[in-house]
C-alpha atoms as a PDB file:
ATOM      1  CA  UNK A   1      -0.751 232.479 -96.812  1.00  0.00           C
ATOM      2  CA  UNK A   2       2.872 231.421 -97.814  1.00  0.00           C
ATOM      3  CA  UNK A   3       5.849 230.833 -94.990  1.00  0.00           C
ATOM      4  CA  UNK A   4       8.911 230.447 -95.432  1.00  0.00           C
ATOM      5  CA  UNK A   5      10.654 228.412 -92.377  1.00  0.00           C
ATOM      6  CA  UNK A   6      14.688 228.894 -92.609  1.00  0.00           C
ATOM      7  CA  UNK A   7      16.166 226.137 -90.822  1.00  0.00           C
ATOM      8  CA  UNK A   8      19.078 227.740 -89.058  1.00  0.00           C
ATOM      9  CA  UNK A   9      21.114 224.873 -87.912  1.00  0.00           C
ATOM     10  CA  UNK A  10      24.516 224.383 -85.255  1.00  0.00           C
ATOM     11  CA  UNK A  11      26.485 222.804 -87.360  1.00  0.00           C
ATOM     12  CA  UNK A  12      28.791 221.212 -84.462  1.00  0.00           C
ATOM     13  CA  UNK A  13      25.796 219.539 -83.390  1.00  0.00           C
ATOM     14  CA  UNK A  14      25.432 218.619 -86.861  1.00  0.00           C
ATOM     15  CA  UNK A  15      28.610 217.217 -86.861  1.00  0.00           C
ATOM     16  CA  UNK A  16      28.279 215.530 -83.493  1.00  0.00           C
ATOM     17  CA  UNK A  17      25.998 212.734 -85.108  1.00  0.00           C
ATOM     18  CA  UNK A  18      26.954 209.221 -85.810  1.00  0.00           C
ATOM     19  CA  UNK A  19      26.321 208.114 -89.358  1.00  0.00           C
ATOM     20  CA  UNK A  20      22.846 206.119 -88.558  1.00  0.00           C
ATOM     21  CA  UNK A  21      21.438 209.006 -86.482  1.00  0.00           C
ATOM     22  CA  UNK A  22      22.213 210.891 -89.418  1.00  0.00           C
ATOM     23  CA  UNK A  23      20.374 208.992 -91.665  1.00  0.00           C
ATOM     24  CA  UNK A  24      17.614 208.449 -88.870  1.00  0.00           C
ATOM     25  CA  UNK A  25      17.230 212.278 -88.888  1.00  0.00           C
ATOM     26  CA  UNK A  26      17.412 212.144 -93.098  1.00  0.00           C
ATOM     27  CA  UNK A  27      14.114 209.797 -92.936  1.00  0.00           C
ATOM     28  CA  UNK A  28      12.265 211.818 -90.295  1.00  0.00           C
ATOM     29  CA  UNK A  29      12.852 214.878 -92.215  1.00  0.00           C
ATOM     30  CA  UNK A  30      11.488 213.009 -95.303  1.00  0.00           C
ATOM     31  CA  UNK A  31       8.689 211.733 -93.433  1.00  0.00           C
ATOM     32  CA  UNK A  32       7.977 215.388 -91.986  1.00  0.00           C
ATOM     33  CA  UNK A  33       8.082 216.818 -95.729  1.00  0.00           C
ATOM     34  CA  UNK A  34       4.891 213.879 -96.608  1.00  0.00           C
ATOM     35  CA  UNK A  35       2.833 214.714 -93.313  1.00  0.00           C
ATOM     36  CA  UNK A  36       3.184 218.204 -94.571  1.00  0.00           C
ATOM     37  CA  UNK A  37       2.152 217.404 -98.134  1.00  0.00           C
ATOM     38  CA  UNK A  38      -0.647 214.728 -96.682  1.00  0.00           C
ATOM     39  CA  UNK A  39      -1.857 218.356 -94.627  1.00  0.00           C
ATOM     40  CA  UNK A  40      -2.229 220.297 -97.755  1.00  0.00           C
ATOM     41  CA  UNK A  41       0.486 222.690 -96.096  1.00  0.00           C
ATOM     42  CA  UNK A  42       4.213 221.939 -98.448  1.00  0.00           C
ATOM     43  CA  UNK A  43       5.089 223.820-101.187  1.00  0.00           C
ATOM     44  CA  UNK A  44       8.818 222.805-101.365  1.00  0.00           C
ATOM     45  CA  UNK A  45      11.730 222.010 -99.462  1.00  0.00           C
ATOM     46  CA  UNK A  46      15.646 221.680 -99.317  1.00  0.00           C
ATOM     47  CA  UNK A  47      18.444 220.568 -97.545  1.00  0.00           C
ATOM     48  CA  UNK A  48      21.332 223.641 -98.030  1.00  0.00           C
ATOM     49  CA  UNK A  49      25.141 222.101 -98.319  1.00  0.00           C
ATOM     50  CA  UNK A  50      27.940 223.990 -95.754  1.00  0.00           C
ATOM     51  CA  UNK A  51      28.871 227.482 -95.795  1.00  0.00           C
ATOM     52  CA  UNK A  52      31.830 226.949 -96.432  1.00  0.00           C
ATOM     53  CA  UNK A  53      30.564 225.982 -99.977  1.00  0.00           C
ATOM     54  CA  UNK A  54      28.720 229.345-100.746  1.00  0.00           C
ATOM     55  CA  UNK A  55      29.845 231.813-102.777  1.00  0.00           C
ATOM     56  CA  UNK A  56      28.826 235.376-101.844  1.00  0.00           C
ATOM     57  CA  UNK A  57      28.034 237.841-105.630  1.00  0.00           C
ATOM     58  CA  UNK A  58      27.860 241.636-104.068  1.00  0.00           C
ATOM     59  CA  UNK A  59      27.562 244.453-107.205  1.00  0.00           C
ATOM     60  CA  UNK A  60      30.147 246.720-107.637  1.00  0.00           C
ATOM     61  CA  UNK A  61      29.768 249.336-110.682  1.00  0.00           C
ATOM     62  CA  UNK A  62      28.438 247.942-113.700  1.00  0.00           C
ATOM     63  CA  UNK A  63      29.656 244.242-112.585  1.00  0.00           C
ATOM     64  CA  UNK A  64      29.741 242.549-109.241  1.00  0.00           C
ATOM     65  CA  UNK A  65      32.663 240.503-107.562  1.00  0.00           C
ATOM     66  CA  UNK A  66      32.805 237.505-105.827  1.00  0.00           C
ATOM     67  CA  UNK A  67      33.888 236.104-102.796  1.00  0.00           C
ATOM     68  CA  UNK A  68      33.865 232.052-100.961  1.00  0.00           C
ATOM     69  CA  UNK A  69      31.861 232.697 -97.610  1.00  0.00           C
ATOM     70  CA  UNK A  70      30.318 233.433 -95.652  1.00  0.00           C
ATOM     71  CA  UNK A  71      32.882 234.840 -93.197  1.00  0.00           C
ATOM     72  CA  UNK A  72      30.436 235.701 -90.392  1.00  0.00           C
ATOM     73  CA  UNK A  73      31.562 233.895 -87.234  1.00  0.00           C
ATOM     74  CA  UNK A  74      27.998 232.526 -86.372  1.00  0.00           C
ATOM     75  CA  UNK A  75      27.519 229.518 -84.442  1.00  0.00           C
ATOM     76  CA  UNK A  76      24.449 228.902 -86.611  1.00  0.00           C
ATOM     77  CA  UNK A  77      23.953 229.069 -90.069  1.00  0.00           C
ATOM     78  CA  UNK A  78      20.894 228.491 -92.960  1.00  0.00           C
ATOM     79  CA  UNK A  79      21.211 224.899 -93.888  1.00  0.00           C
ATOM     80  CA  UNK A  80      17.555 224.477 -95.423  1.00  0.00           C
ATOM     81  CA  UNK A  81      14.251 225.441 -96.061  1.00  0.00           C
ATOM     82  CA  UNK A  82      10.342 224.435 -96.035  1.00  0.00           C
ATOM     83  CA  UNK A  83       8.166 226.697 -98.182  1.00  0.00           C
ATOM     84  CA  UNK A  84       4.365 226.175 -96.661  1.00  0.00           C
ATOM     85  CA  UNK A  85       1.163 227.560 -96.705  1.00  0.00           C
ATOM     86  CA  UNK A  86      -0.778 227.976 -93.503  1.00  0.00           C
ATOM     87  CA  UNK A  87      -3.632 229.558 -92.151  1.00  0.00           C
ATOM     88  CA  UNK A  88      -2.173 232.167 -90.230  1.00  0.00           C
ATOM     89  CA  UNK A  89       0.890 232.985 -88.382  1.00  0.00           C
ATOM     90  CA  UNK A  90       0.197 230.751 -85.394  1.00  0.00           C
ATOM     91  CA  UNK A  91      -0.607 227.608 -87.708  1.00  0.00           C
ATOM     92  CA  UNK A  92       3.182 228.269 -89.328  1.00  0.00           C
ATOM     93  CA  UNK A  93       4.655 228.417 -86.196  1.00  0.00           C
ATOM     94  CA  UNK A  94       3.522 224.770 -84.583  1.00  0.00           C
ATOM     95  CA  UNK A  95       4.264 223.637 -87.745  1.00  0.00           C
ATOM     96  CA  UNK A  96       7.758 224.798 -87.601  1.00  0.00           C
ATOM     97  CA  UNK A  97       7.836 223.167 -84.441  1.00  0.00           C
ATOM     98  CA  UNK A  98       7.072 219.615 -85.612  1.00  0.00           C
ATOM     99  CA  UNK A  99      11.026 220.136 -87.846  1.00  0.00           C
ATOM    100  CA  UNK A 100      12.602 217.256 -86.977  1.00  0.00           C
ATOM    101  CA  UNK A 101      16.054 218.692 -87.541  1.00  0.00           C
ATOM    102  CA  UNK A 102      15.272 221.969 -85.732  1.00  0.00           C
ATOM    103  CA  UNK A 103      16.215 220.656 -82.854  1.00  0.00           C
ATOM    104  CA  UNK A 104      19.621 221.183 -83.908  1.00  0.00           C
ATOM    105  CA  UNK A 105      19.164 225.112 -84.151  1.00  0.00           C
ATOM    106  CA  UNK A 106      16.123 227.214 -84.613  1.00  0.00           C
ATOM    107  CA  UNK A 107      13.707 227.655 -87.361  1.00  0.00           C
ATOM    108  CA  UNK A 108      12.892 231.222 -88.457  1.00  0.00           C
ATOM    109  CA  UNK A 109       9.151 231.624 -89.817  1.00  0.00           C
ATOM    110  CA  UNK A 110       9.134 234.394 -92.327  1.00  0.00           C
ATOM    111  CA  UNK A 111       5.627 235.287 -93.871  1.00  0.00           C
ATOM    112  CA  UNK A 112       5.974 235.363 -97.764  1.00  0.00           C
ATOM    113  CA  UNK A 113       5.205 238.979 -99.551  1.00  0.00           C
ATOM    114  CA  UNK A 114       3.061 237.744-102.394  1.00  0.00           C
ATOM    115  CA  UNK A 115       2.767 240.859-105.075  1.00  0.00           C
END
C-alpha cells in the first residue's frame, strides 16, 4: 500500500541551523531517501521551498483568484514529502520515524486512496 509522509517542519528550528549542520542534515536526508529505495519502500520525494513562496489558486465563478500565502499563523508548516509503499500502517509509521529531518517537526503518515 502507498503512504504519503508530509514532513511538517518548525521552520525557526529550521532556521536555527548553522550552514554545515544544514548540509549535514541535506546528506542524511539523501542517504535516508537510498536506504528507502535499497528497502524496496520509495516512490518519490521532495524538499518544499518556504511558505512564504506559495501561492494559494481558490475558484471563484467560472475563474479562480489568487493570493501569496499561506496566511495561517502555524508554527509548523509542509516543507516536504516521501511517497512510500509499505506493508501496512505500522511498517509506514517506523519508517516515518527513521526522517532524519523530522526531528525538526512531525511527520504526518497519510495512507494513499488508490482508485
Amino acid at each position: 500500500m502507498k503512504y504519503l509522509l508530509l514532513v511538517h517542519l518548525d521552520g525557526t528550528k529550521m532556521a536555527g541551523l548553522t550552514p554545515a549542520e544544514g548540509k549535514a542534515l541535506d546528506a542524511a536526508s539523501l542517504a535516508y531517501d537510498r536506504e528507502l529505495e535499497r528497502g524496496g519502500h520509495f516512490i518519490a520525494a521532495a524538499a518544499l521551498h518556504d511558505p512564504k513562496e506559495a501561492v494559494i489558486v481558490r475558484p471563484v465563478g467560472d475563474t479562480f483568484s489568487t493570493t501569496d500565502g499561506p496566511f495561517v499563523e502555524v508554527k509548523e508548516h509542509v516543507g516536504g514529502f516521501i511517497l512510500i509503499n509499505a506493508r501496512d500502517l505500522n511498517e509506514a509509521i517506523a519508517l516515518a520515524a527513521k526522517i532524519p529531518v523530522g526531528r525538526f517537526g512531525a511527520v504526518e503518515v497519510r495512507p494513499v486512496m488508490e482508485f
